[in-house]
Protein backbone atom coordinates (compact mmCIF):
# COMPACT_ATOMS: atom_id res chain seq x y z
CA UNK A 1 69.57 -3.78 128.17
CA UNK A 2 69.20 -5.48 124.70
CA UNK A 3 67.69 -9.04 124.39
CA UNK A 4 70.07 -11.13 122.05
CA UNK A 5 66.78 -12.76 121.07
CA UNK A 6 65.48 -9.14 119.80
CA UNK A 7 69.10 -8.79 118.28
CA UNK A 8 68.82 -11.76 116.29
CA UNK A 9 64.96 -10.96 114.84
CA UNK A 10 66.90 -7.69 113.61
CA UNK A 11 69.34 -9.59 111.94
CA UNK A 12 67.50 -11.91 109.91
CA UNK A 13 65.04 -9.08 108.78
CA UNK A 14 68.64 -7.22 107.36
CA UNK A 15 69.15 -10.82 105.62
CA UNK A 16 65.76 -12.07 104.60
CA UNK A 17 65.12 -7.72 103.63
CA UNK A 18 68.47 -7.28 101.47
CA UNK A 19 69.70 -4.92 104.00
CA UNK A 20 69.33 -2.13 107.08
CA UNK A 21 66.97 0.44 105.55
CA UNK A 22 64.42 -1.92 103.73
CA UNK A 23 64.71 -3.92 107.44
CA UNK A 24 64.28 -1.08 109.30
CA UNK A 25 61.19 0.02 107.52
CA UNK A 26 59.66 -3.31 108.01
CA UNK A 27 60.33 -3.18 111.52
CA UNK A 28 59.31 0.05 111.52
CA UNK A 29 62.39 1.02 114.01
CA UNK A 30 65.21 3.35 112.92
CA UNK A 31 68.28 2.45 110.71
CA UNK A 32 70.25 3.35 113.47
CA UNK A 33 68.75 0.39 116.14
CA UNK A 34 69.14 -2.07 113.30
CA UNK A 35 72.45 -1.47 112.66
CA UNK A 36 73.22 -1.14 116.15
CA UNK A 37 71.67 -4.98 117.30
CA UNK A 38 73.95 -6.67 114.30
CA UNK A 39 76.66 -5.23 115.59
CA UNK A 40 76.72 -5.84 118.99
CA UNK A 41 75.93 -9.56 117.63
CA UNK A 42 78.94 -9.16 115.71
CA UNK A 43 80.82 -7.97 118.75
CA UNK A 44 79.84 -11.19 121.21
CA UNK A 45 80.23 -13.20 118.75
CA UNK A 46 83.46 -11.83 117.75
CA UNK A 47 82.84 -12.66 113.84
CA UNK A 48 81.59 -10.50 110.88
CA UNK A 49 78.19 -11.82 109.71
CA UNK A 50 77.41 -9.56 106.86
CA UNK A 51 79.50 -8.24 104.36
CA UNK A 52 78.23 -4.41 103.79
CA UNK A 53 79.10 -2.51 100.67
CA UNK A 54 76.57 0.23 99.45
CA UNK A 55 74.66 -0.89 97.53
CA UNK A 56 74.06 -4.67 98.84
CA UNK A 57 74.41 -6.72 102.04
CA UNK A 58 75.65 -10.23 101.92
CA UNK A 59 75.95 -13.23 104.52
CA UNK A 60 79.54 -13.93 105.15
CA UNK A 61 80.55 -17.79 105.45
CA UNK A 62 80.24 -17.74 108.55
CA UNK A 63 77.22 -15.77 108.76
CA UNK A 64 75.43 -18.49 106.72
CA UNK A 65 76.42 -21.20 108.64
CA UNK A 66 74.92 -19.11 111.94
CA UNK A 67 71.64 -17.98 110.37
CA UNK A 68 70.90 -21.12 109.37
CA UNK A 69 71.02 -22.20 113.04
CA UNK A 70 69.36 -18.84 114.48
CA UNK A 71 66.02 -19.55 112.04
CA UNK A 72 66.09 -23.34 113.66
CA UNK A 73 66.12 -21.48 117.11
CA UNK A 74 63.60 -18.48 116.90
CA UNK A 75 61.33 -21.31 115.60
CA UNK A 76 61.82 -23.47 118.37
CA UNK A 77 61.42 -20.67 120.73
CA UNK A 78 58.16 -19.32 119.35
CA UNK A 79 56.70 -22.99 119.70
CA UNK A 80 57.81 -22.68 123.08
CA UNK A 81 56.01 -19.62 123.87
CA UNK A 82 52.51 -20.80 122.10
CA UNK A 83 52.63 -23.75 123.76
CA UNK A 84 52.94 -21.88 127.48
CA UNK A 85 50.33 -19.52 125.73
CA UNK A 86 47.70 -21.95 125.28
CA UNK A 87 48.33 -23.71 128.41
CA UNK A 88 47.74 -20.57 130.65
CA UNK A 89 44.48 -19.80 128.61
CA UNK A 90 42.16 -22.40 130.94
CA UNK A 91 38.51 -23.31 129.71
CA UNK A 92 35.89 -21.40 131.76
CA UNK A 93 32.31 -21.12 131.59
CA UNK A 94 29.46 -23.11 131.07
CA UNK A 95 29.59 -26.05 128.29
CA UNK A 96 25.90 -27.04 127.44
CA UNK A 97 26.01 -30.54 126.32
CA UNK A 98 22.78 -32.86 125.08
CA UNK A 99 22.48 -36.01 124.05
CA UNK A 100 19.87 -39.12 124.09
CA UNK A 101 18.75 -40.28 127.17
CA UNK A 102 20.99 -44.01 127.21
CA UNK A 103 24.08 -42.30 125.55
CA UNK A 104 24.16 -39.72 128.77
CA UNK A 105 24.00 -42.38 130.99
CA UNK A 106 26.13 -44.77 129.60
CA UNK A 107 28.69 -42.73 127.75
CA UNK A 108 29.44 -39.21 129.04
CA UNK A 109 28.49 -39.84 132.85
CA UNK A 110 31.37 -42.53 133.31
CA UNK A 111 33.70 -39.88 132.29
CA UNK A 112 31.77 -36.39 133.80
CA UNK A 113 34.61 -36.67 137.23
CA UNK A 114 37.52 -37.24 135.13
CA UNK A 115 36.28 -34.43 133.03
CA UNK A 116 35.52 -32.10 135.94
CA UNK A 117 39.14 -32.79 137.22
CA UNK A 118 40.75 -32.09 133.78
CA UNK A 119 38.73 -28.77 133.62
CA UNK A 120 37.80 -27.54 136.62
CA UNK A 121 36.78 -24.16 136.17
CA UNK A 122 34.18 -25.64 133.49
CA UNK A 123 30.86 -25.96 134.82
CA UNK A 124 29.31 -28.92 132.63
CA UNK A 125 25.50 -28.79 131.89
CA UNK A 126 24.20 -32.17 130.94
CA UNK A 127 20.21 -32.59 129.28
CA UNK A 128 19.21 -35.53 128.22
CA UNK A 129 16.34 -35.68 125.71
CA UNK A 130 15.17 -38.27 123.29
CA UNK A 131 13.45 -35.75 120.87
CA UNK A 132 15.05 -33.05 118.46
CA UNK A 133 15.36 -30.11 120.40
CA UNK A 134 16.32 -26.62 119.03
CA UNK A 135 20.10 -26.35 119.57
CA UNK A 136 19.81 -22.62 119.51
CA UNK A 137 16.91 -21.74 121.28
CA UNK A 138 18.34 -24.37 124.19
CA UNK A 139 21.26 -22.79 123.94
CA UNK A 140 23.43 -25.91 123.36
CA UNK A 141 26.71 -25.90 122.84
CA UNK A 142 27.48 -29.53 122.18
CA UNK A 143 24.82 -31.75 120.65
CA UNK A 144 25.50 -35.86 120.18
CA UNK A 145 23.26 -37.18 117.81
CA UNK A 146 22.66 -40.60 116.02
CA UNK A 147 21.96 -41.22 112.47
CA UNK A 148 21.77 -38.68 109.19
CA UNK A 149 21.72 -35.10 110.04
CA UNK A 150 19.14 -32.76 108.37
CA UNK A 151 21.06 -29.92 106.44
CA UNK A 152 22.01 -27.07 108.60
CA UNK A 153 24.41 -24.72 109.70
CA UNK A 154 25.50 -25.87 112.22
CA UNK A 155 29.05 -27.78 112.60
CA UNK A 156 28.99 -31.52 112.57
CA UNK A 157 31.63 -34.39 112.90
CA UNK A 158 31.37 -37.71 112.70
CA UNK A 159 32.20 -39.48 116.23
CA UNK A 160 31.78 -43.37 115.27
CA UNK A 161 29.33 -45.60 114.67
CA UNK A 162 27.03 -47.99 116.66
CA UNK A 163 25.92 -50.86 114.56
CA UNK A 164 22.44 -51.95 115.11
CA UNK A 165 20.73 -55.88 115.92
CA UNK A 166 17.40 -56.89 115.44
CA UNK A 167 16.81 -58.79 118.44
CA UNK A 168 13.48 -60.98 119.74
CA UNK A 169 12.98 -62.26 123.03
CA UNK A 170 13.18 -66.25 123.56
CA UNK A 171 9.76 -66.83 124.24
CA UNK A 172 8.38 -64.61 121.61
CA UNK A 173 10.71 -66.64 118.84
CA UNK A 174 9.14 -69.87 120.14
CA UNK A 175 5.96 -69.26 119.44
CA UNK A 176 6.41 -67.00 116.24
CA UNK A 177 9.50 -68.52 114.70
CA UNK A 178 12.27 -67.55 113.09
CA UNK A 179 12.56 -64.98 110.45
CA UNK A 180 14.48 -66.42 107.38
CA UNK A 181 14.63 -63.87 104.94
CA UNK A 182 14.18 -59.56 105.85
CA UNK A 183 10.76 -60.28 104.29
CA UNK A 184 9.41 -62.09 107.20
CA UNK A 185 9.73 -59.67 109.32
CA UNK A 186 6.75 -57.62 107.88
CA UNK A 187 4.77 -60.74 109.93
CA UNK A 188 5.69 -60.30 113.01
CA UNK A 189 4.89 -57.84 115.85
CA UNK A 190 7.65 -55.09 115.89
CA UNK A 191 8.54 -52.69 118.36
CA UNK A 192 9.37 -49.07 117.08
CA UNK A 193 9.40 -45.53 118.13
CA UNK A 194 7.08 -42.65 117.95
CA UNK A 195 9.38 -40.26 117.17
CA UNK A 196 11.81 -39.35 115.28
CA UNK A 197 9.97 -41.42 112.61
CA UNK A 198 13.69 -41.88 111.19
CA UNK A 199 14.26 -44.56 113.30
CA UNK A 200 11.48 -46.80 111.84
CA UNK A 201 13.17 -47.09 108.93
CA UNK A 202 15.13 -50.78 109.31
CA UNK A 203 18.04 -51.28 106.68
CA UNK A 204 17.05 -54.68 105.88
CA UNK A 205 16.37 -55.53 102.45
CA UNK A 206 14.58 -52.96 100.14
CA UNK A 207 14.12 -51.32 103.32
CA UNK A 208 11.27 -52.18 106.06
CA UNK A 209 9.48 -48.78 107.51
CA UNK A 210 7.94 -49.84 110.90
């Protein structure tokens, strides 16, 4: 038993073709089948879609008016069949994921059970490291970085951005003062990090490398 669906493919490869034979070679069926499918389309329907002479095939009136529909169908249908596609192919596997040591436990933790309930058959490696590691040789998958990224080739979006406060405790401000202008801050006692170096550099004024 023919699908009308199948039918209907036929048919708009005889109109969108110029007629049977060039269709049936792109479809690489026989004439015959072709001719068949339009119709028994023709029959259901009881209407003549094509007009046939022998050198040419034409839409009738009323086979415009129902191709027109039968393209705004198929489409819909094959969206209906990715969709169901992709939602029967369910992540698997291990997924690799590092980050700095305060954005794993403040930002991806909160959200590992919701994850792990979303994607169960995922099993979700977390590292947390506060120096560059090799992605590769780790065998990361997913890396979450802050500030510029060296050139690479590896793939790289932006996620957001965390602006950044130069802070002092109360105590300390009593007894040093305030800084008025980004140059007094080359006075007083700063705290920064031994590595990356990048994140000595403070964008305040010219610059200020700590």
């Amino acid at each position: 038993m023919k699908s009308r669906s199948e039918d209907l493919v036929f048919l708009l490869a005889v109109v969108d073709s110029g007629g049977f034979s060039a269709a049936a070679e792109h479809l690489e069926i026989s004439v015959t089948k072709v001719s068949r499918a339009v119709s028994r389309l023709e029959k259901s329907l009881d209407a003549t879609l094509l007009n046939r002479t022998t050198r040419q095939v034409n839409l009738t009136e009323e086979g415009q008016a129902f191709i027109a529909q039968v393209r705004a169908g198929l489409s819909t249908l094959e969206e209906a069949e990715e969709a169901l596609a992709v939602r029967r192919q369910k992540p698997a596997g291990r997924l690799r994921v590092d980050a700095a040591n305060p954005f794993v436990l403040h930002q991806i933790v909160p959200h590992v059970k919701a994850f792990r309930e979303a994607y169960p058959e995922i099993e979700l490696e977390l590292t947390a490291s506060d120096r560059m590691v090799d992605l590769l040789e780790k065998r990361i998958d997913v890396a979450i970085r802050i500030g510029p990224l060296e050139d690479s080739t590896l793939h790289a979006r932006p996620m957001g951005r965390s602006p950044l406060s130069i802070v002092g405790s109360p105590d300390y401000l009593r007894e040093q003062g305030l800084c008025q202008t980004p140059d007094d801050l080359a006075k007083h006692t700063l705290i920064g990090f031994t590595a990356p170096e990048t994140l000595n550099l403070w964008h305040v004024g010219d610059g200020l490398q700590i």
